[in-house]
N, C-alpha and C. Protein backbone atom coordinates (compact mmCIF):
# COMPACT_ATOMS: atom_id res chain seq x y z
N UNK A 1 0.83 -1.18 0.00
CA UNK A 1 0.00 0.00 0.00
C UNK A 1 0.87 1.25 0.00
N UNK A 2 1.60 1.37 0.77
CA UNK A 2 3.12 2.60 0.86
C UNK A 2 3.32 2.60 -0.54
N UNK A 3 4.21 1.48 -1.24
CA UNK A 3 3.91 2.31 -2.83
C UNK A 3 3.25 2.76 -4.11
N UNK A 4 1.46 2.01 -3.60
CA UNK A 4 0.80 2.65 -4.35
C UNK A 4 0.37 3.71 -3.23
N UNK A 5 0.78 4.44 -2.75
CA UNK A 5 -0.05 5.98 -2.15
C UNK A 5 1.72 6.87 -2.16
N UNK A 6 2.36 6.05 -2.76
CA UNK A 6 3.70 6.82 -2.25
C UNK A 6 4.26 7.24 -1.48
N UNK A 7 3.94 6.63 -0.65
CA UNK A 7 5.15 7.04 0.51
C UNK A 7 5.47 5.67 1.60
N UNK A 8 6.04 6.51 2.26
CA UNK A 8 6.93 5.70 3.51
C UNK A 8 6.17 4.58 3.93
N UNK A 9 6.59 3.18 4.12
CA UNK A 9 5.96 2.31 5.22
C UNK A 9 5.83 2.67 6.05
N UNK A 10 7.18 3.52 6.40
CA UNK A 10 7.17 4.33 8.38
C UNK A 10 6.23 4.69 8.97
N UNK A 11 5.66 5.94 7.64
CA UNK A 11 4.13 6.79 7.72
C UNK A 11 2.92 5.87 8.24
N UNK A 12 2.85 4.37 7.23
CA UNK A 12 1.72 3.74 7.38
C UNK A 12 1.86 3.07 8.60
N UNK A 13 2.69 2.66 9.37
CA UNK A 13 2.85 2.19 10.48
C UNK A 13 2.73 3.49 11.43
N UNK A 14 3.43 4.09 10.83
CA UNK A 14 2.46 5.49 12.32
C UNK A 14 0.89 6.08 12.25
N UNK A 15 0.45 5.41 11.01
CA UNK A 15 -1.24 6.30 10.64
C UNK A 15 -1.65 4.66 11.99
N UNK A 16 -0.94 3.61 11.75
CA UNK A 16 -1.87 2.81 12.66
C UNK A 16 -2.01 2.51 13.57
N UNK A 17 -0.55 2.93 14.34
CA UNK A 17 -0.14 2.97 15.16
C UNK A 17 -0.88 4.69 16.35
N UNK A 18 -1.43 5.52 15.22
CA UNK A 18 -2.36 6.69 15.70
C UNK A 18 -1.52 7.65 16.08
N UNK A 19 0.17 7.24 15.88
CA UNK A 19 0.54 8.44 15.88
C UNK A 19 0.64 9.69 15.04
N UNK A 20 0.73 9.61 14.22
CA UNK A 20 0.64 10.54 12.83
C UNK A 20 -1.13 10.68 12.04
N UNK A 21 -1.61 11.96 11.54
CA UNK A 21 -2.39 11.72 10.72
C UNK A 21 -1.96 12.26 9.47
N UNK A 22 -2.26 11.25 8.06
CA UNK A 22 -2.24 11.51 7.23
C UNK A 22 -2.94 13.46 6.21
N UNK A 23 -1.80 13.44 5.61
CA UNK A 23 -2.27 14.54 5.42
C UNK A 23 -3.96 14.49 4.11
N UNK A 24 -4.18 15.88 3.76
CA UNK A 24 -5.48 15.73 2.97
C UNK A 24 -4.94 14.62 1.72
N UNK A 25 -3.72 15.27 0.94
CA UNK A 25 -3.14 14.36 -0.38
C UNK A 25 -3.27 13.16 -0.16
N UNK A 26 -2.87 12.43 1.07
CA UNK A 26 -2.74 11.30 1.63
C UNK A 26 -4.25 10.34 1.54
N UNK A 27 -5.03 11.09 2.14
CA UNK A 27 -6.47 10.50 2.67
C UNK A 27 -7.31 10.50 1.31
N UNK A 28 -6.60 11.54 0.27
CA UNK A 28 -7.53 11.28 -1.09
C UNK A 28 -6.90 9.98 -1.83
N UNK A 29 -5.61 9.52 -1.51
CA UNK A 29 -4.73 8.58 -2.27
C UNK A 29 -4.93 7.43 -1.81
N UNK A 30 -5.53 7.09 -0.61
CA UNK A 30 -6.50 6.35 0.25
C UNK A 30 -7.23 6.07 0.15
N UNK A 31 -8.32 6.79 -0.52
CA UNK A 31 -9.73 7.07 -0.59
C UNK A 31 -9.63 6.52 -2.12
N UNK A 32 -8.72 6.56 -2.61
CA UNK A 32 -8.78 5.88 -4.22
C UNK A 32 -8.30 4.59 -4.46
N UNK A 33 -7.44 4.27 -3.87
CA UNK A 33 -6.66 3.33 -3.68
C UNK A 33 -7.86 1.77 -2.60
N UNK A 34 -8.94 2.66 -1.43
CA UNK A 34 -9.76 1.35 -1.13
C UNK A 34 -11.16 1.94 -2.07
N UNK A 35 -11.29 2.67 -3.07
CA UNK A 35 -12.47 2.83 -3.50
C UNK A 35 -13.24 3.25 -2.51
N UNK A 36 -13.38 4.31 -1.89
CA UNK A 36 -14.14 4.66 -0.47
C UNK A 36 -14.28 6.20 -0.57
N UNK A 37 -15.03 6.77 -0.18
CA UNK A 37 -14.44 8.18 0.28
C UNK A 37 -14.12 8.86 1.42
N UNK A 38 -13.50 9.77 0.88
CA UNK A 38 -12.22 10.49 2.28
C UNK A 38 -13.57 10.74 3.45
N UNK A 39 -14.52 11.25 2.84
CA UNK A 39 -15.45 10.71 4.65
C UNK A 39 -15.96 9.47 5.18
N UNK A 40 -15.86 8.94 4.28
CA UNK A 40 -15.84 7.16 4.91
C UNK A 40 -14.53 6.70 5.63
N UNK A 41 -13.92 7.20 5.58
CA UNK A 41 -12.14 7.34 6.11
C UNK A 41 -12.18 8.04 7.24
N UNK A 42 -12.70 8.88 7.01
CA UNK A 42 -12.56 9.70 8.35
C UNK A 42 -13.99 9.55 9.71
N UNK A 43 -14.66 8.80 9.06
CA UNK A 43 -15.69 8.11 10.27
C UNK A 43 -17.09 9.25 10.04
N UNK A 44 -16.59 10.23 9.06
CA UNK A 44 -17.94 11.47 8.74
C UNK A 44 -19.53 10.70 8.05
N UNK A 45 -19.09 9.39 7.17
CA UNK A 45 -20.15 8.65 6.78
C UNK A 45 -19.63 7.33 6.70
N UNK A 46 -21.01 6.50 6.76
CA UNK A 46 -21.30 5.18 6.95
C UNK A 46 -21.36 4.41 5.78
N UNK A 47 -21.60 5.36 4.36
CA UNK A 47 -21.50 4.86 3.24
C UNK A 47 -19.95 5.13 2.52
N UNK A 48 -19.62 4.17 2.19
CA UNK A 48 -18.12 3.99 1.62
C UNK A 48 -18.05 4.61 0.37
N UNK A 49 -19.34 4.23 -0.50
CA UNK A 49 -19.39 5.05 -1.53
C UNK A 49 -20.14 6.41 -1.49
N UNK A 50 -20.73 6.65 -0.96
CA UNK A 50 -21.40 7.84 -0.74
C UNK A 50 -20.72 9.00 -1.34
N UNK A 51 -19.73 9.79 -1.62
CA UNK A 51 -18.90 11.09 -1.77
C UNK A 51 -18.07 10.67 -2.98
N UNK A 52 -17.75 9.80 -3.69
CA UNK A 52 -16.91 9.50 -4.49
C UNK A 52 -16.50 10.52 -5.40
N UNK A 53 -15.78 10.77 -6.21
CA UNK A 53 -15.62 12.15 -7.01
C UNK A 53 -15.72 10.88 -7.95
N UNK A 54 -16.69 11.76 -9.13
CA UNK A 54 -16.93 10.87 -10.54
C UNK A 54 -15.69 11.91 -11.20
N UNK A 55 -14.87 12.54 -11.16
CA UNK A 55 -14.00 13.13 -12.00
C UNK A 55 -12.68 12.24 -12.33
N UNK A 56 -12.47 12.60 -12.95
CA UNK A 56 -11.00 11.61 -13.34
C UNK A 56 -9.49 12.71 -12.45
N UNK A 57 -8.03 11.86 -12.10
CA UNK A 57 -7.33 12.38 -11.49
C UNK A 57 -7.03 13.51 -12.29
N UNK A 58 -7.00 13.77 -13.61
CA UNK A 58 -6.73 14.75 -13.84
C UNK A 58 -7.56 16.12 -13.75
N UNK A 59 -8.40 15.72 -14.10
CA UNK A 59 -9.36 16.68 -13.64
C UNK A 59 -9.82 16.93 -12.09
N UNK A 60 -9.92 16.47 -11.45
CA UNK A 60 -8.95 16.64 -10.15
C UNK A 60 -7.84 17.82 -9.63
N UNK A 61 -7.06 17.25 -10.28
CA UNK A 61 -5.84 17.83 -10.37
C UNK A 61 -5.61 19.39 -10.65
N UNK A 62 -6.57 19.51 -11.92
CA UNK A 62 -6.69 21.07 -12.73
C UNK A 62 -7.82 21.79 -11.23
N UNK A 63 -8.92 21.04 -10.78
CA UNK A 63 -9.37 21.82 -9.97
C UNK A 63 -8.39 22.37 -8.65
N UNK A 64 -7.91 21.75 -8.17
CA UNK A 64 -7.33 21.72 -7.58
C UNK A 64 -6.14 22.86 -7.63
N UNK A 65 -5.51 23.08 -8.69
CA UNK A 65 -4.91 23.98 -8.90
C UNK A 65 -5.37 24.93 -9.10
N UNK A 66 -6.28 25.36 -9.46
CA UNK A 66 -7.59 26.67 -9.83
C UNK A 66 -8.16 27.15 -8.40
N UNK A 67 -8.29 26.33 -7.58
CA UNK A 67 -8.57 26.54 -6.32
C UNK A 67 -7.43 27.10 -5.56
N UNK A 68 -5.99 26.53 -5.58
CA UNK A 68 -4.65 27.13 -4.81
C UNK A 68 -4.62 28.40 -5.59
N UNK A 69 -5.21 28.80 -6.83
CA UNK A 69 -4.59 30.01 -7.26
C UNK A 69 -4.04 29.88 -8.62
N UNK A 70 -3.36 28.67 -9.04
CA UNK A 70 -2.85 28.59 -9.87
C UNK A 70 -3.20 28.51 -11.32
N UNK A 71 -3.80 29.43 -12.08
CA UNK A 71 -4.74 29.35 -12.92
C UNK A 71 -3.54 28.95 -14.34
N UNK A 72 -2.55 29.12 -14.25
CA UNK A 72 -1.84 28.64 -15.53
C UNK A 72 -1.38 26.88 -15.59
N UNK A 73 -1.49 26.36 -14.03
CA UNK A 73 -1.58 25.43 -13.80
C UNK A 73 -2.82 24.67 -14.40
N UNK A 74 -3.83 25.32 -14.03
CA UNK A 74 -5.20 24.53 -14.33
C UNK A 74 -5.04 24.64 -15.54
N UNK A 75 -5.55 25.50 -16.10
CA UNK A 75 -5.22 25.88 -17.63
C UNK A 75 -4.44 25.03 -18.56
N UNK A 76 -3.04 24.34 -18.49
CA UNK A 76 -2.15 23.76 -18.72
C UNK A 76 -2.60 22.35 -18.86
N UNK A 77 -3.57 21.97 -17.28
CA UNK A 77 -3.81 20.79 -17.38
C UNK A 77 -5.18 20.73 -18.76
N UNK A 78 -5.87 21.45 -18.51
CA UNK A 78 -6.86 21.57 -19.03
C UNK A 78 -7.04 21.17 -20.96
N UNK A 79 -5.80 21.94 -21.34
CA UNK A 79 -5.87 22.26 -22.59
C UNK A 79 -4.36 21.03 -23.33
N UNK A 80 -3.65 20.48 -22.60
CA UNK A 80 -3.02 19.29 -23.06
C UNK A 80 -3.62 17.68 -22.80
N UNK A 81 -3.73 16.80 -24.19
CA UNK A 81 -3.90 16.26 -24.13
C UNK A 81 -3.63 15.19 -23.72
N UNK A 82 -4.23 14.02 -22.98
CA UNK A 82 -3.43 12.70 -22.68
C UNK A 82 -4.52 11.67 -22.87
């Protein structure tokens, strides 16, 4: 699981261990990775699927940057193809 969410085993042994909480990036890479959503994760709902984002990561991604500010970011994602 550490390298599909990217990072440390260390981390995942401290998210279970309750010392550490995962950050937001973390809990969405989580939330994709068990098919669940980040409030099913966080104990906010009872339905696993309930919140799912029907968007794809990239699009995601462009919001996401449009939201920090970064409008040449979004933009960028927006208008190259993959």
């Amino acid at each position: 699981m550490a390298d599909a969410l990217d990072i440390g085993s260390a981390s995942i042994a401290r998210y279970e261990r309750g010392e550490n909480d995962p950050t937001a990036d973390v809990l969405l890479k989580m939330a994709r990775f068990f098919s669940v959503s980040v409030d099913y994760l966080l104990g906010a709902d009872d339905d696993p699927q309930e919140h799912i984002s029907l968007l794809s990561e990239r699009e995601n991604h462009a919001i996401a940057a449009w939201r920090r500010g970064d409008r040449m970011e979004a933009v960028k994602v927006i208008v190259t193809d993959e």
